[in-house]
Protein backbone atom coordinates (compact mmCIF):
# COMPACT_ATOMS: atom_id res chain seq x y z
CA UNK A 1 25.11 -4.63 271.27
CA UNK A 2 24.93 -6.51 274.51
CA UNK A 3 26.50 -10.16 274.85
CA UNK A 4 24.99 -13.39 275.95
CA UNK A 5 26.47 -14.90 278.70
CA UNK A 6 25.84 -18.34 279.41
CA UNK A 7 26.77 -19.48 283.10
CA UNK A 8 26.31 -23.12 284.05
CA UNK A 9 23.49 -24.18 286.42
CA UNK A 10 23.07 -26.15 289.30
CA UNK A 11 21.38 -29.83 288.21
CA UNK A 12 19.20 -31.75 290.14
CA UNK A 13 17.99 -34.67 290.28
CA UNK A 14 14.99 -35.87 291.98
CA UNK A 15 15.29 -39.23 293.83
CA UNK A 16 12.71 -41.15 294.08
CA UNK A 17 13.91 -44.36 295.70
CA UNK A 18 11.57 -43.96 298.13
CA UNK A 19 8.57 -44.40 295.71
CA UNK A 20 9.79 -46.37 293.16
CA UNK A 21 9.69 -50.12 293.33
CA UNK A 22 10.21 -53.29 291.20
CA UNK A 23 9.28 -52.96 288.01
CA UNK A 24 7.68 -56.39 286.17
CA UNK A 25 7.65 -56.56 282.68
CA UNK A 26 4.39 -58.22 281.23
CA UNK A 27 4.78 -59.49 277.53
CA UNK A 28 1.58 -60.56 275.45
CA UNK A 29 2.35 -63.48 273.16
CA UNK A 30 -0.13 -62.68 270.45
CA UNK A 31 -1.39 -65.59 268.33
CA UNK A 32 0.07 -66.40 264.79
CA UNK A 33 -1.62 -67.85 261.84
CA UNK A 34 -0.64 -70.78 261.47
CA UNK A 35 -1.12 -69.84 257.71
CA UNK A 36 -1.60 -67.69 255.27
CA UNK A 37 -4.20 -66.39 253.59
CA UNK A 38 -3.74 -67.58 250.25
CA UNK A 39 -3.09 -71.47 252.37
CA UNK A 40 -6.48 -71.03 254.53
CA UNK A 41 -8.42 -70.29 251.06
CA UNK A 42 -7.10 -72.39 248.83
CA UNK A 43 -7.46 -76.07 247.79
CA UNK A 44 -5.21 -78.20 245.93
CA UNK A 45 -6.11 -79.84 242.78
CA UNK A 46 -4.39 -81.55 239.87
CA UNK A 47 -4.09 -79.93 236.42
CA UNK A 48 -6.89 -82.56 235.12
CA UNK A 49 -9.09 -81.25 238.14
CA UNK A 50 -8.61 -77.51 237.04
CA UNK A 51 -9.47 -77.99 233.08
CA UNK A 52 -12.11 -79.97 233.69
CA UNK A 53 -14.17 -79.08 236.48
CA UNK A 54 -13.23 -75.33 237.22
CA UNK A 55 -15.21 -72.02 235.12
CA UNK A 56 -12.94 -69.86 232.53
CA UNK A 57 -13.86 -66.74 233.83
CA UNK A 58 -15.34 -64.08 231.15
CA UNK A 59 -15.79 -60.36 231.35
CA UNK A 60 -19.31 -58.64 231.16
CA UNK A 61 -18.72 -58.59 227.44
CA UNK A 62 -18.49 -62.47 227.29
CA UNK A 63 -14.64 -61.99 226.28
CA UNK A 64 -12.76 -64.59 227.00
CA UNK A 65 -9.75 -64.99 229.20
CA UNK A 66 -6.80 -66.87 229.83
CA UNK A 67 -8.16 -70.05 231.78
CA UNK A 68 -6.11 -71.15 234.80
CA UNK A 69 -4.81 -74.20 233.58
CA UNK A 70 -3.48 -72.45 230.20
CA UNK A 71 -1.61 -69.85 232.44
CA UNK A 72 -0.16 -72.67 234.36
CA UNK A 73 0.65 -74.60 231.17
CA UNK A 74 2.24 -71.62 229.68
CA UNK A 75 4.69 -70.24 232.92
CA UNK A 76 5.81 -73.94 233.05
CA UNK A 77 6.61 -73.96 229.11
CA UNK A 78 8.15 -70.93 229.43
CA UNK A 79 10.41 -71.81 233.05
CA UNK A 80 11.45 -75.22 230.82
CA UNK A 81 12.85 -72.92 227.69
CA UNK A 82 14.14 -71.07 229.90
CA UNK A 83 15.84 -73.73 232.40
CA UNK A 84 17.12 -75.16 229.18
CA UNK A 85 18.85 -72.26 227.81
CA UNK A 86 20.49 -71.46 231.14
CA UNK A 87 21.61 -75.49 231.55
CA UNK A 88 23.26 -75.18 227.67
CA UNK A 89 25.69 -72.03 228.39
């Protein structure tokens, strides 16, 4: 079986000085949103706004389903409880 021997080599370097010069580093700003999408496509309204002037939206079948301002109605009862029961601990 032969052996591997590994000698060290010479390194070099290659200078460049003579073709290098100062480098300038260009950075592009790009431009933010100033909001998001949800902001840019959405309006505000009142809860008397959104019962009484907004669609319930239906499927195909004509099934019903939960209307915006009942959702809204509903997280809020449901935060309250919930607010309450943490507050009485």
């Amino acid at each position: 079986m032969r052996n591997l021997v590994i000698m060290p080599t010479e390194r070099k370097t290659l200078n460049l000085g003579e073709y290098a010069e100062e480098a300038t580093i260009i950075v592009e700003e790009t431009a933010k949103p100033c909001v998001t999408f949800l902001e840019a496509n959405t309006d505000s309204i009142t809860l008397e706004e959104l019962a009484n002037k907004c669609v319930v939206p239906t499927w195909a079948n004509l099934e019903s389903t939960i209307s915006h301002q009942d959702f809204v109605s509903c997280v809020h009862e449901a935060h309250s409880t919930w607010q309450n029961t943490v507050r009485t601990r």
